[in-house]
N, C-alpha and C. Protein backbone atom coordinates (compact mmCIF):
# COMPACT_ATOMS: atom_id res chain seq x y z
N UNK A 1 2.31 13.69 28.89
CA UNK A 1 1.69 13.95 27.61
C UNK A 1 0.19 14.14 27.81
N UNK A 2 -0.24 14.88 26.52
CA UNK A 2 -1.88 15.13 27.37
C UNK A 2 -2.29 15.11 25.45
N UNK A 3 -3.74 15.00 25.99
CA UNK A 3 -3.97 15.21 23.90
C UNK A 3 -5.55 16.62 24.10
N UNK A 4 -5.47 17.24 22.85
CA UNK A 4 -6.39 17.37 22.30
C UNK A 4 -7.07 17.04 21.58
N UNK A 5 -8.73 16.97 21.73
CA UNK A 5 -9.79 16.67 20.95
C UNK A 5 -10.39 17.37 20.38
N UNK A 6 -10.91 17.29 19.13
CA UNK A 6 -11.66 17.94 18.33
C UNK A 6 -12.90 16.28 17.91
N UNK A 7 -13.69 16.12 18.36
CA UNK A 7 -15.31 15.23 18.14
C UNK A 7 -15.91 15.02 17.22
N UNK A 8 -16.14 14.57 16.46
CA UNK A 8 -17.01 14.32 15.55
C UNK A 8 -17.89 15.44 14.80
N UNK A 9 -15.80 16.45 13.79
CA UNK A 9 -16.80 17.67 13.31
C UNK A 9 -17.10 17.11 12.03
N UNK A 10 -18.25 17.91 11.95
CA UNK A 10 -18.52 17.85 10.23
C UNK A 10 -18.39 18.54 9.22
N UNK A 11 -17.42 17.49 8.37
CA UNK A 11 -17.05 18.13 7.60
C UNK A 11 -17.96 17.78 5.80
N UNK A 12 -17.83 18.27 5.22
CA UNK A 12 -18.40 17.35 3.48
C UNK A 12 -17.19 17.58 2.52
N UNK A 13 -17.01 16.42 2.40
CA UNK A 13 -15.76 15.93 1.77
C UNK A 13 -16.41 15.41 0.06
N UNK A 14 -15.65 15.27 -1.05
CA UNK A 14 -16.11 13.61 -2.11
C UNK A 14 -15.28 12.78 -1.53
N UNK A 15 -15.80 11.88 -1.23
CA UNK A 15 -15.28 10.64 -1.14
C UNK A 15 -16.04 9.09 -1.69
N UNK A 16 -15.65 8.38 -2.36
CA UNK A 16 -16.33 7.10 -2.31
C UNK A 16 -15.48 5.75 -3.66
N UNK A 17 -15.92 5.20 -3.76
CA UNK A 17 -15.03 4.41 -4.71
C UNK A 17 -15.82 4.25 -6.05
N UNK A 18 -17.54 4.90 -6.09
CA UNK A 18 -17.98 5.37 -7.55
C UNK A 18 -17.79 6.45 -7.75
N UNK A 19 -18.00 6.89 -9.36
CA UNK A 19 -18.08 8.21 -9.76
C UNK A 19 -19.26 8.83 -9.18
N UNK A 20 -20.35 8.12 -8.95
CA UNK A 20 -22.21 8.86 -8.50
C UNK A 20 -21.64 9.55 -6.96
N UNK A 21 -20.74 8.60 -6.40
CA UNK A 21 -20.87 9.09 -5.00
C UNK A 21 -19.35 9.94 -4.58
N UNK A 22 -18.53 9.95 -5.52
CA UNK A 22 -17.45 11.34 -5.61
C UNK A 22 -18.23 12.48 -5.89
N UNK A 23 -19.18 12.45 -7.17
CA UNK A 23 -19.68 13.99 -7.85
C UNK A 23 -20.11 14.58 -6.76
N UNK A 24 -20.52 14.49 -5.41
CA UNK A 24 -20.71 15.55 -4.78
C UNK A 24 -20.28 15.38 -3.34
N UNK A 25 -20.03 16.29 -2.70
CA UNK A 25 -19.65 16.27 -1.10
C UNK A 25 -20.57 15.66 -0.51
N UNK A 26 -20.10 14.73 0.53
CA UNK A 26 -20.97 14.14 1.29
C UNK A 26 -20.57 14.21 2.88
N UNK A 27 -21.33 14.18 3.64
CA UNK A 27 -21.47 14.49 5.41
C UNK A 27 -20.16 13.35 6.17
N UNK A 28 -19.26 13.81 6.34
CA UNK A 28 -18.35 12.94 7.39
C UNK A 28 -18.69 13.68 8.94
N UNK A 29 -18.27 12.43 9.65
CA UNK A 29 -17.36 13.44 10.76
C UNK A 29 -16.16 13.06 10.76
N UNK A 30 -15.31 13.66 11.77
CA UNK A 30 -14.07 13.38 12.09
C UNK A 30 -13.74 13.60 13.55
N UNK A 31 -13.25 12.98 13.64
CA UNK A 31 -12.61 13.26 14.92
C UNK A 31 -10.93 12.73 15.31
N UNK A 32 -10.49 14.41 15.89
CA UNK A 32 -9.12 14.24 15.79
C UNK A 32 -8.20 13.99 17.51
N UNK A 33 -7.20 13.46 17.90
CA UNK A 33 -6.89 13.72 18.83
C UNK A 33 -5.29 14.33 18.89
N UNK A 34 -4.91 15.13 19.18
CA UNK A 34 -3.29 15.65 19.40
C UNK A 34 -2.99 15.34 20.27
N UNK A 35 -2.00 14.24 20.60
CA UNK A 35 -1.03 14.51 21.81
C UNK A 35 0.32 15.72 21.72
N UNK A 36 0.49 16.21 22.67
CA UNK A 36 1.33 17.14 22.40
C UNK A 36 1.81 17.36 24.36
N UNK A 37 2.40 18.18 24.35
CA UNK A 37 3.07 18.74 25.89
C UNK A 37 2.63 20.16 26.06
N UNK A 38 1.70 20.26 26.57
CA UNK A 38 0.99 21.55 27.20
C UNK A 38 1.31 21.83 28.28
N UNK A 39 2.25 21.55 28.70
CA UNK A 39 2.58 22.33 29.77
C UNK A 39 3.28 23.75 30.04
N UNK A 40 3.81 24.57 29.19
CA UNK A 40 4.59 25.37 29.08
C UNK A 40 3.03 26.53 28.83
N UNK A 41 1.81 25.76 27.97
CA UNK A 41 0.62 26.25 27.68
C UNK A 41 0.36 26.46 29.18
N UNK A 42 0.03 25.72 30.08
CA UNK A 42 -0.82 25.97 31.25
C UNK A 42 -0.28 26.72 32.41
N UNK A 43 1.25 26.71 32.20
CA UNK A 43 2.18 27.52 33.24
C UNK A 43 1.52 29.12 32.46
N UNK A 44 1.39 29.51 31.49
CA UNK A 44 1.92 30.99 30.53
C UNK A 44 0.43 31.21 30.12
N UNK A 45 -0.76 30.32 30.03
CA UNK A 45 -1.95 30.73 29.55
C UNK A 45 -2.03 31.34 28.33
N UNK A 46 -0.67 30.46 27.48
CA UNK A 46 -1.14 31.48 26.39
C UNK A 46 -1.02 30.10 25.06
N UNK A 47 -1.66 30.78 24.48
CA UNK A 47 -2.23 30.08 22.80
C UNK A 47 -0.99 29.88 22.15
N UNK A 48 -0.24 30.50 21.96
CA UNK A 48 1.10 30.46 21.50
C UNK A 48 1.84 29.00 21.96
N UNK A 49 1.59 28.30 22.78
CA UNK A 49 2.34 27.86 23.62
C UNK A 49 1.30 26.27 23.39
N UNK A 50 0.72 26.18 22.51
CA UNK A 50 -0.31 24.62 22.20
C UNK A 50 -0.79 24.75 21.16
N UNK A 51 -1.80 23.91 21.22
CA UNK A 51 -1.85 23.37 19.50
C UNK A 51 -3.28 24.48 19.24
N UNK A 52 -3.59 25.37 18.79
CA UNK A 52 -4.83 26.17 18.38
C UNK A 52 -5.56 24.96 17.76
N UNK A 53 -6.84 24.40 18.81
CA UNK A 53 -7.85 23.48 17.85
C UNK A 53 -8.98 24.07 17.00
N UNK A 54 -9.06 25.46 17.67
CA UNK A 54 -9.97 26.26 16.35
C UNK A 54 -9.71 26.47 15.19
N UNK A 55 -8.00 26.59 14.94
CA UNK A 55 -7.52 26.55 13.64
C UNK A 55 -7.18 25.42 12.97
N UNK A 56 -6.89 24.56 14.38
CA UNK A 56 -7.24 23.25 13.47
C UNK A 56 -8.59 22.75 12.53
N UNK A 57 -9.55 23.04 13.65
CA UNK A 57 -11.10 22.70 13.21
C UNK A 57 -11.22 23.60 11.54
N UNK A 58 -10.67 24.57 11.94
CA UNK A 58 -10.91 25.79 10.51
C UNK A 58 -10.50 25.42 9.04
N UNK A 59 -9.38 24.42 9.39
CA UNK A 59 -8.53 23.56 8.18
C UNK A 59 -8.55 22.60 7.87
N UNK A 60 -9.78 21.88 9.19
CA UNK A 60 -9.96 20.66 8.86
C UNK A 60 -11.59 20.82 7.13
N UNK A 61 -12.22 21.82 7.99
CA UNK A 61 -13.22 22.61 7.15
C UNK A 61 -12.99 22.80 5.29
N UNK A 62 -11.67 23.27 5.68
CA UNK A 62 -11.95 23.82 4.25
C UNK A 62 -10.66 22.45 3.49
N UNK A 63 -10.38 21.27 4.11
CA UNK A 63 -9.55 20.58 3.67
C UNK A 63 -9.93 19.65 2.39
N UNK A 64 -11.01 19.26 2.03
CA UNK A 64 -11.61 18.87 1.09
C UNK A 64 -11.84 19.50 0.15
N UNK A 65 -11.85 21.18 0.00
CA UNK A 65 -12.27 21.98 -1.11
C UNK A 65 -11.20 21.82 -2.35
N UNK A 66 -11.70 20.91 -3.49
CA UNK A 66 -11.26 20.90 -4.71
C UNK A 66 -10.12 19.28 -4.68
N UNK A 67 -10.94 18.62 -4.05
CA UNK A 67 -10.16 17.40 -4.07
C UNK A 67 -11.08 15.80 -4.21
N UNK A 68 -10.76 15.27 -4.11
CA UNK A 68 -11.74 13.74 -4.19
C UNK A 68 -11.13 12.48 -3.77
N UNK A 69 -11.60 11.94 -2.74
CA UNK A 69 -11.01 10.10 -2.21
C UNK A 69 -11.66 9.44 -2.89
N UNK A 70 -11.16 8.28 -2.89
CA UNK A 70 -11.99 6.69 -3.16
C UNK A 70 -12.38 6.38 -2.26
N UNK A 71 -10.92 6.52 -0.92
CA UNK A 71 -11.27 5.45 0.36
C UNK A 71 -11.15 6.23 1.23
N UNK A 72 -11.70 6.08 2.30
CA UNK A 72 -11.79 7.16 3.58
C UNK A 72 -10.60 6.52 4.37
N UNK A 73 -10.00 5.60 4.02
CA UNK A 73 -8.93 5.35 4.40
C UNK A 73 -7.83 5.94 4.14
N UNK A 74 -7.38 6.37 2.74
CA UNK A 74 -6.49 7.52 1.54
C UNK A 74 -7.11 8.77 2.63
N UNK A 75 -8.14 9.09 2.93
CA UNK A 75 -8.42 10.23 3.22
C UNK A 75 -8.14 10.59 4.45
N UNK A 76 -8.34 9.57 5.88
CA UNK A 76 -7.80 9.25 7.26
C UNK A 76 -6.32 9.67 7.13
N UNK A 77 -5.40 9.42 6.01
CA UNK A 77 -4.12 8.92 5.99
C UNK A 77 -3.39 10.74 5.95
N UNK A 78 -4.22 11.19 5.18
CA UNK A 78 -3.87 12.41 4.48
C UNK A 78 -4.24 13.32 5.38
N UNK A 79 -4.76 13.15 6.23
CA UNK A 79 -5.31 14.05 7.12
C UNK A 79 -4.45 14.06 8.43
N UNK A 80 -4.30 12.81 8.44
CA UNK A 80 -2.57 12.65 9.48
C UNK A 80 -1.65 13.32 9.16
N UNK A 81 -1.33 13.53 7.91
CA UNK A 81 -0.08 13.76 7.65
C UNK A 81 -0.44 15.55 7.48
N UNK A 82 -1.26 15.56 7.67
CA UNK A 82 -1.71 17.39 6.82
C UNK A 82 -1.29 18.03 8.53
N UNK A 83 -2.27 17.42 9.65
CA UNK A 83 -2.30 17.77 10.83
C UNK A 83 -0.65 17.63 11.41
N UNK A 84 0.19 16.35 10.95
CA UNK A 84 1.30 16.32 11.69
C UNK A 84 2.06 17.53 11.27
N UNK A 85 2.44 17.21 10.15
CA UNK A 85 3.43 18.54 9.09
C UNK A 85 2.69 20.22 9.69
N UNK A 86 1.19 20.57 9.85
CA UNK A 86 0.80 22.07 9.82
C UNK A 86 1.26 22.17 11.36
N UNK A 87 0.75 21.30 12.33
CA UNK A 87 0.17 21.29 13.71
C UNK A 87 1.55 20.85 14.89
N UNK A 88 2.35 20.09 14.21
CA UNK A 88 3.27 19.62 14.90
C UNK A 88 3.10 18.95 16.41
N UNK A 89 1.70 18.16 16.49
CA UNK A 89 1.76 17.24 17.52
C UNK A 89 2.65 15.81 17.82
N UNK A 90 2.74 15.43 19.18
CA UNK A 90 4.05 14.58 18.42
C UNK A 90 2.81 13.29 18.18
N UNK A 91 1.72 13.00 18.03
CA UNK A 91 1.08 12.07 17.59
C UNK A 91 -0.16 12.49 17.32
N UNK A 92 -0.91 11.58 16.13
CA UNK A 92 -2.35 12.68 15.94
C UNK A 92 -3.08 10.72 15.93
N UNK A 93 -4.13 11.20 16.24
CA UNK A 93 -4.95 9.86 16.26
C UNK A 93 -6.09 10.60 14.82
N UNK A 94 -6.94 9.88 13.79
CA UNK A 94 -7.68 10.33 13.01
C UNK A 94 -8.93 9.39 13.13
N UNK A 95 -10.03 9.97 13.27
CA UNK A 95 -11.16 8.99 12.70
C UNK A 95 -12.18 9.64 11.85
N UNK A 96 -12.45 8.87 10.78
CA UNK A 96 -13.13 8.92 9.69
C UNK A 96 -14.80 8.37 9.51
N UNK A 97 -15.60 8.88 9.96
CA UNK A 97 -17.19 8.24 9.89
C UNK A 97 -18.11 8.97 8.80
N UNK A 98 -18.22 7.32 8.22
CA UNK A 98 -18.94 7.73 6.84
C UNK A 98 -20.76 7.19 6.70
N UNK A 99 -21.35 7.64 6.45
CA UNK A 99 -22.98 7.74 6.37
C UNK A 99 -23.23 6.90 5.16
N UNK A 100 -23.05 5.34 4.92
CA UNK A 100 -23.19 4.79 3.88
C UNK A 100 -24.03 3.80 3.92
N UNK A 101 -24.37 2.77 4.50
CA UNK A 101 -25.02 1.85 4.85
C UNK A 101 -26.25 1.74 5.57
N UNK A 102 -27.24 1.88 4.85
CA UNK A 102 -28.74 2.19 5.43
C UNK A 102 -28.54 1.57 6.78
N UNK A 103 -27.96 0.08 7.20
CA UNK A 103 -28.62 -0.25 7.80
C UNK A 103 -27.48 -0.36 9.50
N UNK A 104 -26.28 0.62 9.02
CA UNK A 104 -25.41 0.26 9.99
C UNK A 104 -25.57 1.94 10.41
N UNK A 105 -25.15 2.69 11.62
CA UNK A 105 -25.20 3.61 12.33
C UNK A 105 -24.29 4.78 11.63
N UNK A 106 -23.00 4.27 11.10
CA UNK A 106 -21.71 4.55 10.41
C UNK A 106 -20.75 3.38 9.95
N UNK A 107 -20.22 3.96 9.19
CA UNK A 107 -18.27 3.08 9.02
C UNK A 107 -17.45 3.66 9.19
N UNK A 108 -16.51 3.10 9.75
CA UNK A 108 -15.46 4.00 10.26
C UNK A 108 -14.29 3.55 10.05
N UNK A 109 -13.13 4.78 9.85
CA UNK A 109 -11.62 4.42 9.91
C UNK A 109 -11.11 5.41 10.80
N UNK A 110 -9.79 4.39 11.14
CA UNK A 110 -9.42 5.00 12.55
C UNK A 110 -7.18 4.90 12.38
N UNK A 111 -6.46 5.59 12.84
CA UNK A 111 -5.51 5.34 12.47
C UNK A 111 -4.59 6.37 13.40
N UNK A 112 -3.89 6.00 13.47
CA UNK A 112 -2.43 6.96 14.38
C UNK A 112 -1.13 6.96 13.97
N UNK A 113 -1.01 8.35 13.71
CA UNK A 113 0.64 8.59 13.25
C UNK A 113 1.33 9.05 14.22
N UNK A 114 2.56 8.71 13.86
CA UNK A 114 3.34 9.35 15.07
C UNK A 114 3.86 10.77 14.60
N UNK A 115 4.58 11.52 14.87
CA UNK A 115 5.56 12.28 14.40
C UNK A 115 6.83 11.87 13.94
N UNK A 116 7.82 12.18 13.10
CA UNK A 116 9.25 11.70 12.62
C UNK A 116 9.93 12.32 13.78
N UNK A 117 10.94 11.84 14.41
CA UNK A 117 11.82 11.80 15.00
C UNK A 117 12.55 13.02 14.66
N UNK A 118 13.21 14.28 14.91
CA UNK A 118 13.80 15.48 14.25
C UNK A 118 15.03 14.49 13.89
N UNK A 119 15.67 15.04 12.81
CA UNK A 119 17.18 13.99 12.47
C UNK A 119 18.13 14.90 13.10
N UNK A 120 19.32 14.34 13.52
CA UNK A 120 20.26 15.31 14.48
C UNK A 120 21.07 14.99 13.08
N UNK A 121 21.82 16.33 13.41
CA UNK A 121 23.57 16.30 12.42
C UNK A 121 24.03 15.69 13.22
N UNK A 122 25.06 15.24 12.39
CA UNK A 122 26.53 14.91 13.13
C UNK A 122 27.36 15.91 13.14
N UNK A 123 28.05 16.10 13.92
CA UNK A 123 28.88 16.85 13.83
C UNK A 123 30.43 16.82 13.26
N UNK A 124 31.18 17.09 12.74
CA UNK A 124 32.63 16.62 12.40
C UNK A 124 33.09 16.57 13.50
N UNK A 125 34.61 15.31 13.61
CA UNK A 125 35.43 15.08 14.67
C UNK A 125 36.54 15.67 14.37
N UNK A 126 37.41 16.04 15.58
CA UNK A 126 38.58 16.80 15.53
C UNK A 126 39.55 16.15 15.54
């Protein structure tokens, strides 16, 4: 298994648990990691064949347009699930850094989903 990274992009999201600090987008980063199996990518050199992180980065961008959190936690959560369902890694790691506290560097949330298991049929017996 191997992962991709995408670092601490920035994105401006609303997020916050007042109304003063939802009314407008404010500076996150994020940073995402995909595990996935690239190998079929590195035999074939081709894009087709792994997770496109530019299009990830591109959707991570416009993923906030016309929406609003309380908690960057709700928002960590949703962002797992947006990346697992579009991206199909079998695990996404999320972190959430928010610019709130004069006197701390950031706050951060951090969280890992897995992927669902595909469900097999059964088959009928003869």
């Amino acid at each position: 298994m191997a992962q991709i990274r995408i670092v601490d992009l920035e994105v401006r999201y609303c997020v916050g648990v007042t109304d003063v600090e939802r009314a407008h987008p404010q500076r996150l980063l994020l940073t995402v990691e995909m595990t996935a199996d690239f190998a079929r990518a590195a035999r074939s050199d081709s894009l087709t064949e792994t997770i496109d992180y530019y299009a990830v980065a591109q959707a991570l961008l416009a993923f906030g347009e016309g929406r609003r959190w309380r908690l960057i936690e709700k928002l960590a959560w949703d962002l797992a699930d947006f990346i697992l369902a579009e991206y199909r890694p079998r695990a996404v790691q999320v972190e959430v850094k928010k610019f709130v506290i004069p006197q701390a560097r950031y706050v951060a949330v951090s969280l890992v989903k897995k992927a669902r298991p595909a469900r097999v049929r059964s088959g009928t017996r003869r």
